[in-house]
Protein backbone atom coordinates (compact mmCIF):
# COMPACT_ATOMS: atom_id res chain seq x y z
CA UNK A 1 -32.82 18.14 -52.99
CA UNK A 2 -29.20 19.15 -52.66
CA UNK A 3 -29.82 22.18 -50.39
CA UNK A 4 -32.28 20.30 -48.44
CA UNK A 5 -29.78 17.36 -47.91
CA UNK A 6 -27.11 20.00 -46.67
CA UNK A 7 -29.28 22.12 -44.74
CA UNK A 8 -29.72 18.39 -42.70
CA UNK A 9 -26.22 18.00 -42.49
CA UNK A 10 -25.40 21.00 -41.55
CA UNK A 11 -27.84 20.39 -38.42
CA UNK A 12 -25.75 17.60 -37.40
CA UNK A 13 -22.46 18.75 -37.83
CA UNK A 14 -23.09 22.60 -36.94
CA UNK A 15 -21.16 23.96 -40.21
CA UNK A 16 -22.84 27.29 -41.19
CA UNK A 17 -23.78 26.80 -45.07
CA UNK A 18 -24.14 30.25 -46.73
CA UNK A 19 -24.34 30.22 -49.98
CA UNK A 20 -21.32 28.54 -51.47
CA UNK A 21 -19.71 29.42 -48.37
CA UNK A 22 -18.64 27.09 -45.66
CA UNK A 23 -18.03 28.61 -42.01
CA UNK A 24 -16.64 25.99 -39.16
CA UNK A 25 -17.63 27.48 -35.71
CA UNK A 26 -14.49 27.92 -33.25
CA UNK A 27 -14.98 25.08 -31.19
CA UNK A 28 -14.82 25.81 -27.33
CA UNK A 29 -11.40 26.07 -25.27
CA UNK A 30 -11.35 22.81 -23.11
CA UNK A 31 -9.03 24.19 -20.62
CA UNK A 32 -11.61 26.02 -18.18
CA UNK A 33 -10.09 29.07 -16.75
CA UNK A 34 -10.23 28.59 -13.18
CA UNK A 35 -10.21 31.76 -12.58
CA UNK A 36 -6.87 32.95 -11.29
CA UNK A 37 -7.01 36.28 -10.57
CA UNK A 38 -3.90 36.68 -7.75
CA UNK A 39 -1.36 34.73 -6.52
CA UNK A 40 -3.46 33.56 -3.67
CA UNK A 41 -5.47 31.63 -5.76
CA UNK A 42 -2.93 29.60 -7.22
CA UNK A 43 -3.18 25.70 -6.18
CA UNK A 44 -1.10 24.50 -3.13
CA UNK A 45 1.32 21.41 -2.71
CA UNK A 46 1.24 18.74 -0.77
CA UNK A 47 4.16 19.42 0.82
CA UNK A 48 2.70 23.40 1.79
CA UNK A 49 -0.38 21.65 3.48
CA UNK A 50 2.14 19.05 5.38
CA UNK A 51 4.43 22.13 6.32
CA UNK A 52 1.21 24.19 8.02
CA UNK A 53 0.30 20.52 9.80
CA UNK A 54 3.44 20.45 11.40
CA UNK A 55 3.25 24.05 12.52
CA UNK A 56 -0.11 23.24 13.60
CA UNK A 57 1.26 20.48 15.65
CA UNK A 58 3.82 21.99 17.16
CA UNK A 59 1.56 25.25 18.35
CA UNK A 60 -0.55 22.08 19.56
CA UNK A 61 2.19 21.09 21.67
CA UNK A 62 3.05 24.55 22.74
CA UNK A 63 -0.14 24.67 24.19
CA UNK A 64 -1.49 27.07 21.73
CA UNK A 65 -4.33 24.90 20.67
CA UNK A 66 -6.22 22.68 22.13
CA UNK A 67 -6.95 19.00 20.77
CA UNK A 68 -10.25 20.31 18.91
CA UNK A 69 -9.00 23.54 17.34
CA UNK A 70 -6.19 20.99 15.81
CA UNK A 71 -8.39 18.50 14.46
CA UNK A 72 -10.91 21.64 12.94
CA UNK A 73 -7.07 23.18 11.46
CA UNK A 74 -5.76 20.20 10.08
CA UNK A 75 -9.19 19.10 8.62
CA UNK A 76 -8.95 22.85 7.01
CA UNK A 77 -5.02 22.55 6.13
CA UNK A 78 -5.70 19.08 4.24
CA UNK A 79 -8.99 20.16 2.66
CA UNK A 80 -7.32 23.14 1.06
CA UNK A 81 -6.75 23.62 -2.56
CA UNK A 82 -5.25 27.38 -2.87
CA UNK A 83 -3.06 29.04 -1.27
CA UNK A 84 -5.67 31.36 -0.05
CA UNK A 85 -7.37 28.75 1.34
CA UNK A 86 -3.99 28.24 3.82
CA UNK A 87 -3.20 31.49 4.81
CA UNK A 88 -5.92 32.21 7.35
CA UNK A 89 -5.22 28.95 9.26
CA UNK A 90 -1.80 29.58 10.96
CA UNK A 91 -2.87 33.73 11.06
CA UNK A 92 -2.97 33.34 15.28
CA UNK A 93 -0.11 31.84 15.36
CA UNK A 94 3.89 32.99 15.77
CA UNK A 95 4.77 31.34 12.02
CA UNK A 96 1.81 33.78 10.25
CA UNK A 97 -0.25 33.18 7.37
CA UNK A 98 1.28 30.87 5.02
CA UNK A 99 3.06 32.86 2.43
CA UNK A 100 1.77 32.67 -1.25
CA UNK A 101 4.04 32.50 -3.84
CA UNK A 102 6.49 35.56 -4.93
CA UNK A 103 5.75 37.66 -1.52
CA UNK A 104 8.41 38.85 0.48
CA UNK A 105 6.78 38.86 4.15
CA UNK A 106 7.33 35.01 4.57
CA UNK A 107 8.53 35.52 8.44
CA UNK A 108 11.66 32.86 8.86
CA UNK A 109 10.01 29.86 10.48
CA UNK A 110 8.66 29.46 7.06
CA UNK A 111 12.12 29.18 5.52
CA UNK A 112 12.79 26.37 7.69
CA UNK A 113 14.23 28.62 10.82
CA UNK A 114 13.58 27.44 14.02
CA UNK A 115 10.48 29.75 15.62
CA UNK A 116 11.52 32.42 17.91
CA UNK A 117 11.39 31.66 21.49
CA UNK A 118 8.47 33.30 24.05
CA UNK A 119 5.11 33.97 22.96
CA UNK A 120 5.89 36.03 19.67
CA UNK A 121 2.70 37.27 17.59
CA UNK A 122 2.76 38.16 14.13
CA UNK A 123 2.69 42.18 13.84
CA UNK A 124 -0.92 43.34 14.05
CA UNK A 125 -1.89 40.16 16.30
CA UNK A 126 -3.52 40.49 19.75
CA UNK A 127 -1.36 37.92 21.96
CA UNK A 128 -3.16 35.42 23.33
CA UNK A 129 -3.35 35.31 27.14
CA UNK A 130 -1.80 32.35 28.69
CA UNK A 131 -4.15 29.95 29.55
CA UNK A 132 -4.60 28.73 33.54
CA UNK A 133 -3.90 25.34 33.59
CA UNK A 134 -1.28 24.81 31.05
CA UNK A 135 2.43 25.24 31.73
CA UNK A 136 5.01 25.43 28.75
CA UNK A 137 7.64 22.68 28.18
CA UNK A 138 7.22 18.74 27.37
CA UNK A 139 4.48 17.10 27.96
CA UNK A 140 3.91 15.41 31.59
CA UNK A 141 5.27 12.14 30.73
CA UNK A 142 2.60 10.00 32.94
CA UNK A 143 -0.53 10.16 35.55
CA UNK A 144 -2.16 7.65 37.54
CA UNK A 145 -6.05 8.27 37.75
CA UNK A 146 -7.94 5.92 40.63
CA UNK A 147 -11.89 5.53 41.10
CA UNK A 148 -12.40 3.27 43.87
CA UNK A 149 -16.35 3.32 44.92
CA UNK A 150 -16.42 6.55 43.32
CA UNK A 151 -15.75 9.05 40.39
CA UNK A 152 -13.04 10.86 38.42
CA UNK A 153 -13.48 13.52 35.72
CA UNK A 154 -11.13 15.52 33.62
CA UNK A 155 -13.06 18.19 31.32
CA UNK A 156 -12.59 21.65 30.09
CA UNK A 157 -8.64 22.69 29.68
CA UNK A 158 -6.24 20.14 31.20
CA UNK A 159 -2.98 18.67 30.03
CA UNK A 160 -2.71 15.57 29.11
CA UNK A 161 0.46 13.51 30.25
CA UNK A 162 2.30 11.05 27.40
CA UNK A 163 0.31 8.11 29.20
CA UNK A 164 -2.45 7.99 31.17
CA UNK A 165 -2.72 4.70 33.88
CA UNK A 166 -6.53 4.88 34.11
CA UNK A 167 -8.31 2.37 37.42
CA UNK A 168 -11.54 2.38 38.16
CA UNK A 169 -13.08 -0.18 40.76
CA UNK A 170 -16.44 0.29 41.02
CA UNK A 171 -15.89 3.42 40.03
CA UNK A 172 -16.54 5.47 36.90
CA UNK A 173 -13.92 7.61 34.94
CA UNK A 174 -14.10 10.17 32.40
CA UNK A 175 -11.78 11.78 30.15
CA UNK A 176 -12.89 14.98 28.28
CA UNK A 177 -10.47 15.42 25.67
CA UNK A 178 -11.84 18.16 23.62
CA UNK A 179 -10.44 21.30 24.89
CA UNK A 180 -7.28 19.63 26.47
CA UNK A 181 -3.72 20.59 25.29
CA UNK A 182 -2.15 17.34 23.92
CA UNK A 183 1.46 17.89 23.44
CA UNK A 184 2.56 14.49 22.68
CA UNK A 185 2.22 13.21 19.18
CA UNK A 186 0.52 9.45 20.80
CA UNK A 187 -0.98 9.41 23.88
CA UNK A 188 -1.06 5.95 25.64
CA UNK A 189 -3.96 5.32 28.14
CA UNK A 190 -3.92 2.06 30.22
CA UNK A 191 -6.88 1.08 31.70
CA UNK A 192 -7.64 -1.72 34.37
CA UNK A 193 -11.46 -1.43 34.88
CA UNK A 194 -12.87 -3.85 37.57
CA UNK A 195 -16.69 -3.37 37.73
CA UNK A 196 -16.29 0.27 36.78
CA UNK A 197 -16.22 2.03 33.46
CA UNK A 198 -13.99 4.70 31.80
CA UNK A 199 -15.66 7.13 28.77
CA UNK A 200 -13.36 8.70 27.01
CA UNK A 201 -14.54 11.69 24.83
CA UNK A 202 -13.14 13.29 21.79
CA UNK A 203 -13.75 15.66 19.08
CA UNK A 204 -14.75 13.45 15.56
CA UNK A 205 -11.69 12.78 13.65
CA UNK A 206 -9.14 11.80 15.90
CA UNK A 207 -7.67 8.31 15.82
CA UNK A 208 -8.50 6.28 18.89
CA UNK A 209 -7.36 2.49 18.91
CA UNK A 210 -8.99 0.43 21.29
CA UNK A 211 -7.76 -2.62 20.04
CA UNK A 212 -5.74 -3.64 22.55
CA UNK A 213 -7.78 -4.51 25.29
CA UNK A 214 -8.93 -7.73 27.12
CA UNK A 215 -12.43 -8.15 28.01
CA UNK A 216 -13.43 -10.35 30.46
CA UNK A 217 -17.39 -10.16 31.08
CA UNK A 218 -17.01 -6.60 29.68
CA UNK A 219 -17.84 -4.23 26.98
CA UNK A 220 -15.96 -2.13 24.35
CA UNK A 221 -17.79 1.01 22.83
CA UNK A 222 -16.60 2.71 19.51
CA UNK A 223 -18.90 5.52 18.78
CA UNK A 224 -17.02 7.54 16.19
CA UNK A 225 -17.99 8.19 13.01
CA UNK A 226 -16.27 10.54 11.18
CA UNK A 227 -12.67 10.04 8.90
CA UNK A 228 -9.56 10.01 11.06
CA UNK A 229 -7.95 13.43 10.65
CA UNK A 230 -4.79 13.03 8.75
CA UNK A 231 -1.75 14.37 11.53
CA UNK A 232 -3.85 14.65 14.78
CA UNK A 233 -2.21 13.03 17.42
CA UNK A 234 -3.30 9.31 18.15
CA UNK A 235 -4.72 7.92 21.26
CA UNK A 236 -3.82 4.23 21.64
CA UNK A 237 -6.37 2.53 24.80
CA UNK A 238 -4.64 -1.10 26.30
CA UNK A 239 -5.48 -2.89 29.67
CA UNK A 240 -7.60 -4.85 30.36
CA UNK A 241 -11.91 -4.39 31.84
CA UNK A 242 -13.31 -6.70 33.75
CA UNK A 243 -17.53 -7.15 34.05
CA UNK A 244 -17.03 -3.07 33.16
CA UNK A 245 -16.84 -1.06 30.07
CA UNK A 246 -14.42 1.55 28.35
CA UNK A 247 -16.79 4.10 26.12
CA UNK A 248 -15.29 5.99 23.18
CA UNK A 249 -17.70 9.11 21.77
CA UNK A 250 -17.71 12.06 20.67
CA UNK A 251 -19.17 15.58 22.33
CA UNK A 252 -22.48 15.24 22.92
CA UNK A 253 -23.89 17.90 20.67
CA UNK A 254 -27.57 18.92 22.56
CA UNK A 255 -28.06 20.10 26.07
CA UNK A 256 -30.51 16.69 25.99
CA UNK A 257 -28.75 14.58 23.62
């Protein structure tokens, strides 16, 4: 009865009886090894995914990116966990990949050096053309876009001004944004819309606050879904529409869609 009562307990409990013997299995290591096999895998800051956002931002307004290859990069920089993970994101760009921890080829913008001037490419790196369109320096600080009894469109690779005055009467306007250069951290886009309509279009993710418009007879569209991108520039729609309507979407994804 005694052996049969241990031989339960020993069920429960998972000790080993033998004999007159006792054996405790090793119970299992609770710190899971995650697996760190080089330095690359070792878990990033928050303050190494904020430094590749800024140099993200600034290549932004360098024209080296356009407005969606920022939002896909800083979705990317703020999503990573290792970093490995970092490194391949600023690759393209002057700065180079991020440098793990304990290498020696961190170039000096990542020790808090100003970038060299002129288009410098890490070694290895094709250089990127320049891109027609685009001219280096600050951003254009404003533009005045007018639709009267017609249209206006701005698509493919333009550069966007700091503000944007935006009038349609009985007219239509649209604004492409997703492979534009946006240099300016905010971009400010006024709108008076008088039986007209401005669409504005931009990749998922980047902050667009059309809060401060009056409507009169009119309609507002918000037809973003996804999370605001932490860092992308911000695109803040005032003014006023009239029996019109200001559209906010993103790329339509289908040839039919």
């Amino acid at each position: 009865m005694l052996g049969s009562t241990c031989g339960r307990e020993s069920e429960r409990t998972g000790v080993v009886v033998s004999g007159d013997s006792y054996e405790v299995p090793e119970k299992p290591d609770r710190h899971v090894d995650p697996g760190v096999n080089s330095p690359a895998d070792l878990r990033c800051s928050d303050v190494d995914r904020e430094r590749v956002a800024e140099a993200l931002r600034q290549a932004a307004g360098e024209g080296r990116l356009t407005l969606t290859e920022l939002e896909e990069r800083l979705d990317a920089t703020f999503k990573a966990r290792t970093y490995g993970d970092l490194q391949p994101i600023t690759r393209d760009l002057p700065q180079g990949p991020y440098p793990i921890p304990g290498a020696s080829s961190a170039g000096p913008q990542w020790h808090g050096q100003p970038p060299a001037p002129g288009p410098v490419q890490p070694a290895g790196v094709p250089q990127r053309p320049p891109e027609p369109g685009v001219k280096p320096g600050a951003p254009v600080p404003k533009e005045q876009i007018n639709a009267i009894l017609g249209e206006d469109k701005r698509k493919g690779r333009w550069e966007v001004p700091a503000r944007l005055d935006v009038v349609p009467i009985l007219g239509s306007v649209e604004l492409d944004f997703t492979e534009a250069v946006v240099r300016s951290p905010e971009v400010e886009i006024r709108v008076g819309v008088v039986l007209g309509n401005v669409t504005i279009v931009v990749p998922e993710g980047i902050d667009v606050r059309i809060d401060s418009i009056t409507n009169v007879l009119g309609e507002r569209k918000m037809k973003l879904d996804a999370p605001v991108t932490p860092g992308a520039p911000i695109l803040r729609v005032s003014g006023f529409v009239l029996l019109g309507e200001v559209t906010v979407r993103p790329p339509k994804k289908g040839m039919f869609s």
